[in-house]
N, C-alpha and C. Protein backbone atom coordinates (compact mmCIF):
# COMPACT_ATOMS: atom_id res chain seq x y z
N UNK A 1 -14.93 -14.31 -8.70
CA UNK A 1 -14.10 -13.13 -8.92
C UNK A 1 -14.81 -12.19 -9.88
N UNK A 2 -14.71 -10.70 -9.22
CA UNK A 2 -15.76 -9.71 -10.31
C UNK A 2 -14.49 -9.46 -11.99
N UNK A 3 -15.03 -8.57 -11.98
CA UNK A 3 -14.39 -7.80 -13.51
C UNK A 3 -13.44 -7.39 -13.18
N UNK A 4 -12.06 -7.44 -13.91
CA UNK A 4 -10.81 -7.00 -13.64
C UNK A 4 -10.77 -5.06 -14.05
N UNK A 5 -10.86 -4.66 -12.75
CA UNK A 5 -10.58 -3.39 -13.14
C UNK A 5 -8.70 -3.03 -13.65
N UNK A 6 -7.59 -3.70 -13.09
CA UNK A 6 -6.74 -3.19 -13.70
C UNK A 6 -5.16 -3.80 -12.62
N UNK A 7 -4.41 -3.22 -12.88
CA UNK A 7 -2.92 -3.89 -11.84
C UNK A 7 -3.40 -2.67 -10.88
N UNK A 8 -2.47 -3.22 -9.81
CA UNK A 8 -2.45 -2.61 -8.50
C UNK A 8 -1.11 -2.56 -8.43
N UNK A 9 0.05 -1.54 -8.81
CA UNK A 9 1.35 -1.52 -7.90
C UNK A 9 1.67 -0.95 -6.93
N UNK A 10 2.04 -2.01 -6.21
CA UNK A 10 2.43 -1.08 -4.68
C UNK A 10 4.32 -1.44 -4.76
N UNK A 11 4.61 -0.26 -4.33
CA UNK A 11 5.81 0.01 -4.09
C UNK A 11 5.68 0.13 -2.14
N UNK A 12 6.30 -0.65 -2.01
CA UNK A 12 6.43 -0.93 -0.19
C UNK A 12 8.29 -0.17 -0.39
N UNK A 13 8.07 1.58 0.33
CA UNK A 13 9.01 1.99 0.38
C UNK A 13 10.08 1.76 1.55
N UNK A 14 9.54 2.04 2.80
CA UNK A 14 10.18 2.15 3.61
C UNK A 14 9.03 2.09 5.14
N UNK A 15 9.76 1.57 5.82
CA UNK A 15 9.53 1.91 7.46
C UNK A 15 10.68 2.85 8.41
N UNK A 16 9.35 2.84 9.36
CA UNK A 16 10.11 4.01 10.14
C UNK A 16 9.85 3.65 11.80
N UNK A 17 11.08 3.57 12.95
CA UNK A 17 10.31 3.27 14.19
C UNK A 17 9.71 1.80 14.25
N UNK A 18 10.14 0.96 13.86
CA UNK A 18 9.59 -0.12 13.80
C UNK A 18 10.32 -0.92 15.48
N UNK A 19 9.74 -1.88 15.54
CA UNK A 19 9.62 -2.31 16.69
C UNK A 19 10.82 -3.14 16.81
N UNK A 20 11.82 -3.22 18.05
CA UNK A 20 12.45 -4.19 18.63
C UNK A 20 12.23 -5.74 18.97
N UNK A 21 12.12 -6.61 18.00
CA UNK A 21 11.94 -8.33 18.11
C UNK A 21 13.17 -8.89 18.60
N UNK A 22 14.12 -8.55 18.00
CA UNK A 22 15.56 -9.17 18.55
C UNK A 22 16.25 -8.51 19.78
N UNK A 23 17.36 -9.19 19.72
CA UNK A 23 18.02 -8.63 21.28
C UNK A 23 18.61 -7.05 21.51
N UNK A 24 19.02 -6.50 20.07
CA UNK A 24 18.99 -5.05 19.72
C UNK A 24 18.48 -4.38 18.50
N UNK A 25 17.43 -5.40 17.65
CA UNK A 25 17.20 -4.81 16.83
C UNK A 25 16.18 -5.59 16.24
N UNK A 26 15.93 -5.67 14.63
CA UNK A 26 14.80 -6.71 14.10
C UNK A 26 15.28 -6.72 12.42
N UNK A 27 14.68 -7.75 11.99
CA UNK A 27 15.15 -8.18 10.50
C UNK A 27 14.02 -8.39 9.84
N UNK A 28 13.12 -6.90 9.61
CA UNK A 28 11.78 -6.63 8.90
C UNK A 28 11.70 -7.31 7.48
N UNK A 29 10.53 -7.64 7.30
CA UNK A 29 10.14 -7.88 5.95
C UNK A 29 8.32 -8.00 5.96
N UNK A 30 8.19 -7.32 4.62
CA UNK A 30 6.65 -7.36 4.62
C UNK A 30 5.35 -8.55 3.49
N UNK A 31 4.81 -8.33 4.09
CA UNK A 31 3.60 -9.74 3.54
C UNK A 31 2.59 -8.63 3.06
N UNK A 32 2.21 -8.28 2.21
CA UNK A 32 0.72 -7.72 1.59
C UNK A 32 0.10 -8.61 0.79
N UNK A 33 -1.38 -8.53 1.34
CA UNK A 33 -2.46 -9.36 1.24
C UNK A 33 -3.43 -8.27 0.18
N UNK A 34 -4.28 -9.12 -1.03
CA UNK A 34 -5.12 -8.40 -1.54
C UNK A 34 -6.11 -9.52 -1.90
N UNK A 35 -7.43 -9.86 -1.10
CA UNK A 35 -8.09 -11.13 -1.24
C UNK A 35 -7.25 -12.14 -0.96
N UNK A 36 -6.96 -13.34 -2.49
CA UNK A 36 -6.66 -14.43 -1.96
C UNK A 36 -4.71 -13.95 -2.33
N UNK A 37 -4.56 -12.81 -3.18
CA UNK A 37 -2.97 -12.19 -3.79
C UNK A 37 -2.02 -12.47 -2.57
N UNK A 38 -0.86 -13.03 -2.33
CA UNK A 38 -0.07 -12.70 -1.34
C UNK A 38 0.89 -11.90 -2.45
N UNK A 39 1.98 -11.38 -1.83
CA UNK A 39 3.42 -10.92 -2.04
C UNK A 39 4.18 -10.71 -0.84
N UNK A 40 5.15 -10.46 -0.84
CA UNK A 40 6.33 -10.49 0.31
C UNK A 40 7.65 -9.56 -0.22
N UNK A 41 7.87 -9.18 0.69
CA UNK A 41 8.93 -7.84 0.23
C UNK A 41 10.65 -8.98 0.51
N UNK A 42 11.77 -8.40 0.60
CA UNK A 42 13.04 -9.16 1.04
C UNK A 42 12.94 -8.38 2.22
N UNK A 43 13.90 -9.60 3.58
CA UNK A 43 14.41 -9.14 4.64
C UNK A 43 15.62 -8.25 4.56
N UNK A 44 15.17 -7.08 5.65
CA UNK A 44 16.05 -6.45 5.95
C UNK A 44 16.82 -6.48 7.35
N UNK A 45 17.88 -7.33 7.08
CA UNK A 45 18.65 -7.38 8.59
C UNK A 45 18.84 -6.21 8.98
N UNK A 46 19.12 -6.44 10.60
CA UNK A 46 19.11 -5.09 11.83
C UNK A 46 19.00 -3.86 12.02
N UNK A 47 17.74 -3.35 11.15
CA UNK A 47 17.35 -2.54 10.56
C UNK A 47 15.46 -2.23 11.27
N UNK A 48 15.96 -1.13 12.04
CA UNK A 48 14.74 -0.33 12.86
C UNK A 48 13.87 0.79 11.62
N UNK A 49 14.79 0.66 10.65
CA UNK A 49 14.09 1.93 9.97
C UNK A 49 14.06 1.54 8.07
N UNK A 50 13.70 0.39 8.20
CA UNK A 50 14.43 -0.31 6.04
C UNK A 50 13.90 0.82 5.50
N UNK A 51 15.05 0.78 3.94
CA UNK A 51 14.10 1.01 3.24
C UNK A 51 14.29 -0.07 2.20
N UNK A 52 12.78 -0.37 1.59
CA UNK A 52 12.66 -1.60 0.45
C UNK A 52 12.66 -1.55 -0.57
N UNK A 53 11.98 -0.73 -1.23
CA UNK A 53 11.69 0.10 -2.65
C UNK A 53 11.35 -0.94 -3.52
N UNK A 54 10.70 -2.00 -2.80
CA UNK A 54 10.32 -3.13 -3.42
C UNK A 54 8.73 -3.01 -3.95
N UNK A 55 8.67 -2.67 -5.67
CA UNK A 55 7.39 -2.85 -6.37
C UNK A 55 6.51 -4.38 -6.23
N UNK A 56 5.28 -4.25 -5.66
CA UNK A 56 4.73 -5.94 -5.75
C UNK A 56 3.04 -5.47 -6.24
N UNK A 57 2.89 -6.42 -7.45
CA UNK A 57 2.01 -6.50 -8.26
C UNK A 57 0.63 -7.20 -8.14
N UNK A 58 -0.94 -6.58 -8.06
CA UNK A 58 -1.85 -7.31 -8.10
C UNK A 58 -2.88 -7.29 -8.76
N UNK A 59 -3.81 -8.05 -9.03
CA UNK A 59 -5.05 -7.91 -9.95
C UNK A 59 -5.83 -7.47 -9.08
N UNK A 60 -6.37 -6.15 -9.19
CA UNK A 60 -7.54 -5.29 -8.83
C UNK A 60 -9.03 -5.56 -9.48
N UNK A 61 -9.57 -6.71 -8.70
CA UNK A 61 -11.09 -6.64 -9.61
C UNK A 61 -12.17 -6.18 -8.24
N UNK A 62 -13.57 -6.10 -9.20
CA UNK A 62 -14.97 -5.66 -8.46
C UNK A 62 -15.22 -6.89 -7.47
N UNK A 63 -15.44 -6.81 -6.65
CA UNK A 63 -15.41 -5.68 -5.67
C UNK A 63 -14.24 -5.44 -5.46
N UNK A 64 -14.42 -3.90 -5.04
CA UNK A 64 -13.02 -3.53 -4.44
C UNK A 64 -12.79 -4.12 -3.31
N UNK A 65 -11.08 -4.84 -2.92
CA UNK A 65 -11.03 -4.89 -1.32
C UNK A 65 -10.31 -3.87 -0.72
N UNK A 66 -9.48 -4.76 0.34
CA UNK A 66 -8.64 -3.66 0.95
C UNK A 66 -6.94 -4.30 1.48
N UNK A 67 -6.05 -3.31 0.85
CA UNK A 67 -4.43 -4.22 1.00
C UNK A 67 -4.66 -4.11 2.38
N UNK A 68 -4.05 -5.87 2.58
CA UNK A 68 -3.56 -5.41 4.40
C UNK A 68 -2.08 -5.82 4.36
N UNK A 69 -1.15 -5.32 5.42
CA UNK A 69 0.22 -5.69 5.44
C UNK A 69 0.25 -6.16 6.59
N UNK A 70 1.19 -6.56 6.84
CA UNK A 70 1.71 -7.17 8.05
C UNK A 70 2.97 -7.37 8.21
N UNK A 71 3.86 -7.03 9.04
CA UNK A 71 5.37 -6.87 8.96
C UNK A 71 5.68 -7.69 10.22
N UNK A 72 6.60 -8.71 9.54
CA UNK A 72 7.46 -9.63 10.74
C UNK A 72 8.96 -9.59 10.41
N UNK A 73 9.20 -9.91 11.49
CA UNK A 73 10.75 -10.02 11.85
C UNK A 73 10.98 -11.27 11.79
N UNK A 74 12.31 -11.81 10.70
CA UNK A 74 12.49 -12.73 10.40
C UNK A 74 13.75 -12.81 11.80
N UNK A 75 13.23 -14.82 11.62
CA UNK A 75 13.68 -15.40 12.56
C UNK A 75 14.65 -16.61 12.50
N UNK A 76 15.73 -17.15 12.60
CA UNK A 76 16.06 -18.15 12.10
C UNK A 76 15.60 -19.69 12.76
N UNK A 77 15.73 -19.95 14.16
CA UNK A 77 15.19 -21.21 14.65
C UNK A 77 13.59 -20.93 15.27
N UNK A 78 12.68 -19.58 14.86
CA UNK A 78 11.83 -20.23 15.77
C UNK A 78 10.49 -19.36 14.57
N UNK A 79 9.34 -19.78 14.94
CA UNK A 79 8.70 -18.45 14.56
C UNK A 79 8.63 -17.44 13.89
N UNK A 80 8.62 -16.64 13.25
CA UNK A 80 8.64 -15.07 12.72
C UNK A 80 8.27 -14.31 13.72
N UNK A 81 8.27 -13.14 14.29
CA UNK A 81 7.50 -12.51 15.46
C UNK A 81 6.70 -11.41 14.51
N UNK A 82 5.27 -10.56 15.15
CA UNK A 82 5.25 -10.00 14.34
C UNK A 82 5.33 -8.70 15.02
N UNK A 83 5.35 -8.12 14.30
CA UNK A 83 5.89 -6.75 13.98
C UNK A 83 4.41 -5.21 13.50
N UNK A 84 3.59 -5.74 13.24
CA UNK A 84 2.44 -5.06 13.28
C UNK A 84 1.96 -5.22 12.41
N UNK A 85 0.48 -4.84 11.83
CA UNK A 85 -0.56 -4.59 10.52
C UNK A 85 -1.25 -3.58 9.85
N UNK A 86 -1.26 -3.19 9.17
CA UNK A 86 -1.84 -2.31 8.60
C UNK A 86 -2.81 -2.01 7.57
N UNK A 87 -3.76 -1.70 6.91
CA UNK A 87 -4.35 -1.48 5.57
C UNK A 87 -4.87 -0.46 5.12
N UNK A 88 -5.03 -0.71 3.82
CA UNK A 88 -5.56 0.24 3.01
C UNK A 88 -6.60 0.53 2.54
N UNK A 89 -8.22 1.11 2.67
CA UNK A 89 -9.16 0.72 1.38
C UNK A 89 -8.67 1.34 0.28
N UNK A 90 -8.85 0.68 -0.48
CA UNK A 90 -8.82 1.04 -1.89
C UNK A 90 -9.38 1.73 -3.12
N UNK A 91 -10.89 1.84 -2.49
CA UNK A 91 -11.55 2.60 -2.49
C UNK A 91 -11.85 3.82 -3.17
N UNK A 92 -11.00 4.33 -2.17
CA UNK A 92 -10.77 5.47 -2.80
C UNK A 92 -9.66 5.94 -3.72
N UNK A 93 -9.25 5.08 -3.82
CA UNK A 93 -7.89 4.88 -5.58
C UNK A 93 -9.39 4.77 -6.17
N UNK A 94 -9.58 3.99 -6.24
CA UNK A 94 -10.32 3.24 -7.78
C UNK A 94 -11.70 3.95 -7.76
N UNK A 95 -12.32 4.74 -6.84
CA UNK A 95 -13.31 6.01 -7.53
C UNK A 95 -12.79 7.34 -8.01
N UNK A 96 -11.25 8.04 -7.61
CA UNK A 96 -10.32 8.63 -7.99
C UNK A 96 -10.09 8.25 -9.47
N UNK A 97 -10.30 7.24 -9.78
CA UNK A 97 -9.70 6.63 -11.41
C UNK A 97 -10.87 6.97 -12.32
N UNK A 98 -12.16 6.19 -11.41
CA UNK A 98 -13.09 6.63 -12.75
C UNK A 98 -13.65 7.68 -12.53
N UNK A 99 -13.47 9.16 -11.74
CA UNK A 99 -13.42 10.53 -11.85
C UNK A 99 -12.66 11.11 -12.99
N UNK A 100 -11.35 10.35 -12.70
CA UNK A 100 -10.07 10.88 -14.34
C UNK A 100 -11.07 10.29 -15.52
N UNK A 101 -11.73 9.16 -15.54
CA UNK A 101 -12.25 9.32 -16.46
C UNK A 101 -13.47 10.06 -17.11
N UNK A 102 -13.91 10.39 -15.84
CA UNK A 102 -14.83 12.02 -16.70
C UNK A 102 -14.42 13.04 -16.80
N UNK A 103 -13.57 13.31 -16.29
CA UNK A 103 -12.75 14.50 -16.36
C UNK A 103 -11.86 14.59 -17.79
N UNK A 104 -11.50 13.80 -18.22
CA UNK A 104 -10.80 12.66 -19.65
C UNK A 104 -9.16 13.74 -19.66
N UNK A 105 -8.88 13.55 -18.52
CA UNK A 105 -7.46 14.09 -18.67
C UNK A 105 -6.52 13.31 -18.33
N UNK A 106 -5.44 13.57 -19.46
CA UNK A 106 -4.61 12.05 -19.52
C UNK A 106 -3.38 12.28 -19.23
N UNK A 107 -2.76 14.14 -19.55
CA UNK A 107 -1.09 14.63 -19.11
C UNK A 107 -1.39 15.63 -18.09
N UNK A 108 -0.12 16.05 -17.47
CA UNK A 108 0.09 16.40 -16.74
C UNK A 108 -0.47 16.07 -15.14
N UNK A 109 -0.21 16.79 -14.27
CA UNK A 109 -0.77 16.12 -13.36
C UNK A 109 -1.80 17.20 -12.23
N UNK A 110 -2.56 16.40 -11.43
CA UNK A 110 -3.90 16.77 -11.11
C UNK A 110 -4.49 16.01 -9.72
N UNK A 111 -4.63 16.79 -8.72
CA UNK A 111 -5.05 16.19 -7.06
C UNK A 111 -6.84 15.75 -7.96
N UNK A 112 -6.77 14.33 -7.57
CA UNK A 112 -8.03 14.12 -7.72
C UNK A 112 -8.98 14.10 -6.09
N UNK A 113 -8.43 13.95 -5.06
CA UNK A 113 -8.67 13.31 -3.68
C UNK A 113 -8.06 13.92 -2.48
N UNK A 114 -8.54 13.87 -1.82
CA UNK A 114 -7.30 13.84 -0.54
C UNK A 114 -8.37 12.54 0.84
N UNK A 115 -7.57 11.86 1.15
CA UNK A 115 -8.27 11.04 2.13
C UNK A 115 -7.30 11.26 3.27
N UNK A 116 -7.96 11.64 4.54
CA UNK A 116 -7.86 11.97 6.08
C UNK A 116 -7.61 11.03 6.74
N UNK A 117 -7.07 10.88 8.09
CA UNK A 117 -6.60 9.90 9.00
C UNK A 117 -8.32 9.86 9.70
N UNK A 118 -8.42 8.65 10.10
CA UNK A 118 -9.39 8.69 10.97
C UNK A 118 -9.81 6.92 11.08
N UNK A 119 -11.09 6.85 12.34
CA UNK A 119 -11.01 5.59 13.05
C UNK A 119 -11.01 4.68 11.82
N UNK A 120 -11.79 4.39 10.71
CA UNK A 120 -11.57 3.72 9.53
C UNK A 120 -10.08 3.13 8.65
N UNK A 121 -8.86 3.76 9.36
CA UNK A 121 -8.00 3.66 8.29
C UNK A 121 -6.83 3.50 9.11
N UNK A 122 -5.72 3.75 8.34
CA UNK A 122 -4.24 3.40 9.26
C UNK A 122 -3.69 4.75 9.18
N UNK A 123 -3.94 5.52 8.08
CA UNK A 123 -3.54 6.67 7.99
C UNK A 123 -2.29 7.83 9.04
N UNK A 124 -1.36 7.84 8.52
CA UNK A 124 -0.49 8.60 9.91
C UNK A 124 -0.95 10.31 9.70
N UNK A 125 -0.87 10.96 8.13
CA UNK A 125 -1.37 12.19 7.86
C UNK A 125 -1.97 11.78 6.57
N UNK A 126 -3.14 13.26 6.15
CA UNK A 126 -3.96 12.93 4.86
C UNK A 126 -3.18 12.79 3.92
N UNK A 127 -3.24 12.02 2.91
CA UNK A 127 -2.78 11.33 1.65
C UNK A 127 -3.85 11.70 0.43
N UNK A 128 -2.90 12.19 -0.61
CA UNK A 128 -3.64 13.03 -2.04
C UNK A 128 -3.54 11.49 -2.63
N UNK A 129 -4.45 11.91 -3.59
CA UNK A 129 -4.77 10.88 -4.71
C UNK A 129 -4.55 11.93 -6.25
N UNK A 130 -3.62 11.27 -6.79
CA UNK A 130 -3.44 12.24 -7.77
C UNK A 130 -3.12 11.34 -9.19
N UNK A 131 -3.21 12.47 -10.38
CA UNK A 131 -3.56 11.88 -12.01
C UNK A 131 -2.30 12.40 -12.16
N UNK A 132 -1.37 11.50 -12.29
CA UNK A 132 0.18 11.61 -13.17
C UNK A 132 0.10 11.01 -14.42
N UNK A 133 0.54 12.21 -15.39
CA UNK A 133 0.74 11.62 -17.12
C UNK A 133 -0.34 10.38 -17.10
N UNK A 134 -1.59 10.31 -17.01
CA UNK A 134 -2.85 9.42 -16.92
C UNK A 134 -2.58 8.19 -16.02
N UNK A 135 -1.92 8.51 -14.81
CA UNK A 135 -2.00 6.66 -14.01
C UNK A 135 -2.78 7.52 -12.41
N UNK A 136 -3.52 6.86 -11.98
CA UNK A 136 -3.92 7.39 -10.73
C UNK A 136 -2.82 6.53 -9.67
N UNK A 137 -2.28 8.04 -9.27
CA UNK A 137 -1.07 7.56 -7.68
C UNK A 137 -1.38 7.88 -6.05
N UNK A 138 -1.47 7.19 -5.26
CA UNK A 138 -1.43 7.80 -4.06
C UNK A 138 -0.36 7.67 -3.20
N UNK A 139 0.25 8.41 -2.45
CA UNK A 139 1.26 8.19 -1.36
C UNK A 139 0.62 8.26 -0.07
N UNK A 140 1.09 7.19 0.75
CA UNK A 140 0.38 6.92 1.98
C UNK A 140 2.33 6.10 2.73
N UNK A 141 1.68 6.89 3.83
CA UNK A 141 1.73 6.60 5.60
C UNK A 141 0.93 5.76 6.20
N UNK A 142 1.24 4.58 6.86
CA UNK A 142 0.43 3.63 7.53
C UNK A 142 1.10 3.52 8.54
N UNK A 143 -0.08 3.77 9.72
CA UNK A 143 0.50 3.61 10.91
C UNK A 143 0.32 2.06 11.66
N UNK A 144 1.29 1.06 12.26
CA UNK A 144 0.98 -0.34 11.92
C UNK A 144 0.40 -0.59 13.01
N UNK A 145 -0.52 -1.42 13.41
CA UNK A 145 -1.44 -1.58 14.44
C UNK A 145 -1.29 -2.32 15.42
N UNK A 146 -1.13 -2.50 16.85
CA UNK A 146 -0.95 -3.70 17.51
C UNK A 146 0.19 -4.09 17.79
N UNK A 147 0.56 -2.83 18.35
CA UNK A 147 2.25 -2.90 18.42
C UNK A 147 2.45 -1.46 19.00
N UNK A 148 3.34 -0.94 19.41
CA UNK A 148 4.14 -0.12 20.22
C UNK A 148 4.68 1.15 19.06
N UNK A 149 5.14 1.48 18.29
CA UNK A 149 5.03 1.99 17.32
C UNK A 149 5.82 1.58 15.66
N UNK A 150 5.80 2.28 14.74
CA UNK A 150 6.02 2.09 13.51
C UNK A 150 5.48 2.53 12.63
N UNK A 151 6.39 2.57 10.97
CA UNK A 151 4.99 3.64 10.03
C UNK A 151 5.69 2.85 8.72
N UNK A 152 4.70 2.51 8.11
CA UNK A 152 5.25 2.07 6.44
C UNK A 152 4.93 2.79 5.59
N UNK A 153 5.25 3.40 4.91
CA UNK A 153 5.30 4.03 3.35
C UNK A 153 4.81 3.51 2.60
N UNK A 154 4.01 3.91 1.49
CA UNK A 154 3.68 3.01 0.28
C UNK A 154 2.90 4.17 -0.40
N UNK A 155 3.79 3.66 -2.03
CA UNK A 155 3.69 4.38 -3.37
C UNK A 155 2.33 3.26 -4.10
N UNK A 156 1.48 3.64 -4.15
CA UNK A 156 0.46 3.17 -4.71
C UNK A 156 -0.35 3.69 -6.34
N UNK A 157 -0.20 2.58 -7.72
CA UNK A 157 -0.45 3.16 -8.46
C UNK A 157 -1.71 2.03 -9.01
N UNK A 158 -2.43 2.80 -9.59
CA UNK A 158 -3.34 1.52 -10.40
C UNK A 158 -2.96 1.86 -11.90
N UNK A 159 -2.92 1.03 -12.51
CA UNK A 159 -2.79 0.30 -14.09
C UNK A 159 -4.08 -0.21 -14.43
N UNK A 160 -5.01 0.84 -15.23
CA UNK A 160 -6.06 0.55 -15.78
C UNK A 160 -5.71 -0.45 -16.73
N UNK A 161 -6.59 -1.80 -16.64
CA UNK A 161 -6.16 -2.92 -18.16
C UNK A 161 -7.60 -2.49 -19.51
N UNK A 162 -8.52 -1.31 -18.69
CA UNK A 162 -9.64 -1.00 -20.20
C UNK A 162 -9.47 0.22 -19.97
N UNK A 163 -9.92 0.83 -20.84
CA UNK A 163 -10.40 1.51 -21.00
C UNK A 163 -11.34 2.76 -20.12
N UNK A 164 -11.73 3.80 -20.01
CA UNK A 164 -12.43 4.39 -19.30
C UNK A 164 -14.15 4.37 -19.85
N UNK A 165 -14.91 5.40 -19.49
CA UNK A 165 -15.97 5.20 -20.75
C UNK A 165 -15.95 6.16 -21.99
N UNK A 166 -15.91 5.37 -22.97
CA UNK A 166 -16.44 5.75 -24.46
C UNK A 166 -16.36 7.15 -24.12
N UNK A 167 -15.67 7.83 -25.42
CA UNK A 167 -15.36 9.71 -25.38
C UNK A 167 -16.14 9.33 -26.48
């Protein structure tokens, strides 16, 4: 494991259009993966469209990876079915961060980024990367993969645990 650059919160807001598993509906819940990190959001019974607003916490070290999600429909006697996948690089959060730190601005707030949809990503439209009161945030649209349609939300912040470099 490299050097701990800092927390990773993801806020898993909401889906949208999510897919039919049950006989009229589905009972979503999400799994995000970061390396070996799991977390898991709560089920939302018969619900095509949740919302979760569920914050889940990870250690962000070197190398950077990349969140993946995966959304299944909870099941009671059989299986989980799933429901689609998605990810994130990260990437571009965490060179966004140490930009704020040459830039050394710590209030108010400031587009550091903007990252585009394209074959690399899940992206539904481009997503800013931005410096709020000193935390780097991005809001993202993920469009879920391998499946018929659906879109997850996610509030993404990093929590530097050092420092930037020496002012």
């Amino acid at each position: 494991m490299g050097e701990l650059l800092g927390l990773l919160k993801v806020v898993v807001v909401q889906g949208k259009r999510l897919v039919i598993r049950d006989f009229k509906s589905s009972d979503p819940y999400v799994i995000a993966k970061l390396g070996d990190q799991v977390a898991k959001t709560k089920v939302i019974n018969s619900c095509l469209n949740p919302v979760w607003n569920e914050e889940l916490t990870f250690s962000l070290t070197e190398p950077v990876g990349v969140l993946n999600l995966e959304v299944f429909d909870k099941d009671r006697f059989k299986a989980d079915d799933k429901m689609g996948h998605a990810y994130l690089n990260l990437q571009p959060l965490v060179s966004a961060a140490r930009l704020s730190h040459a830039l050394r601005v710590s209030s108010g707030e400031m587009t550091l980024r903007k990252v585009v949809p394209d074959t690399d990503n899940c992206l539904v439209r481009e997503s800013s990367i931005s410096l709020i009161n000193g935390e780097v945030v991005q809001s993202v649209w993920l469009r879920l993969c391998a499946v018929e349609s659906g879109e997850i939300e996610l509030k993404v912040r990093l929590i530097e645990t050092r420092n930037g470099p020496s002012r």
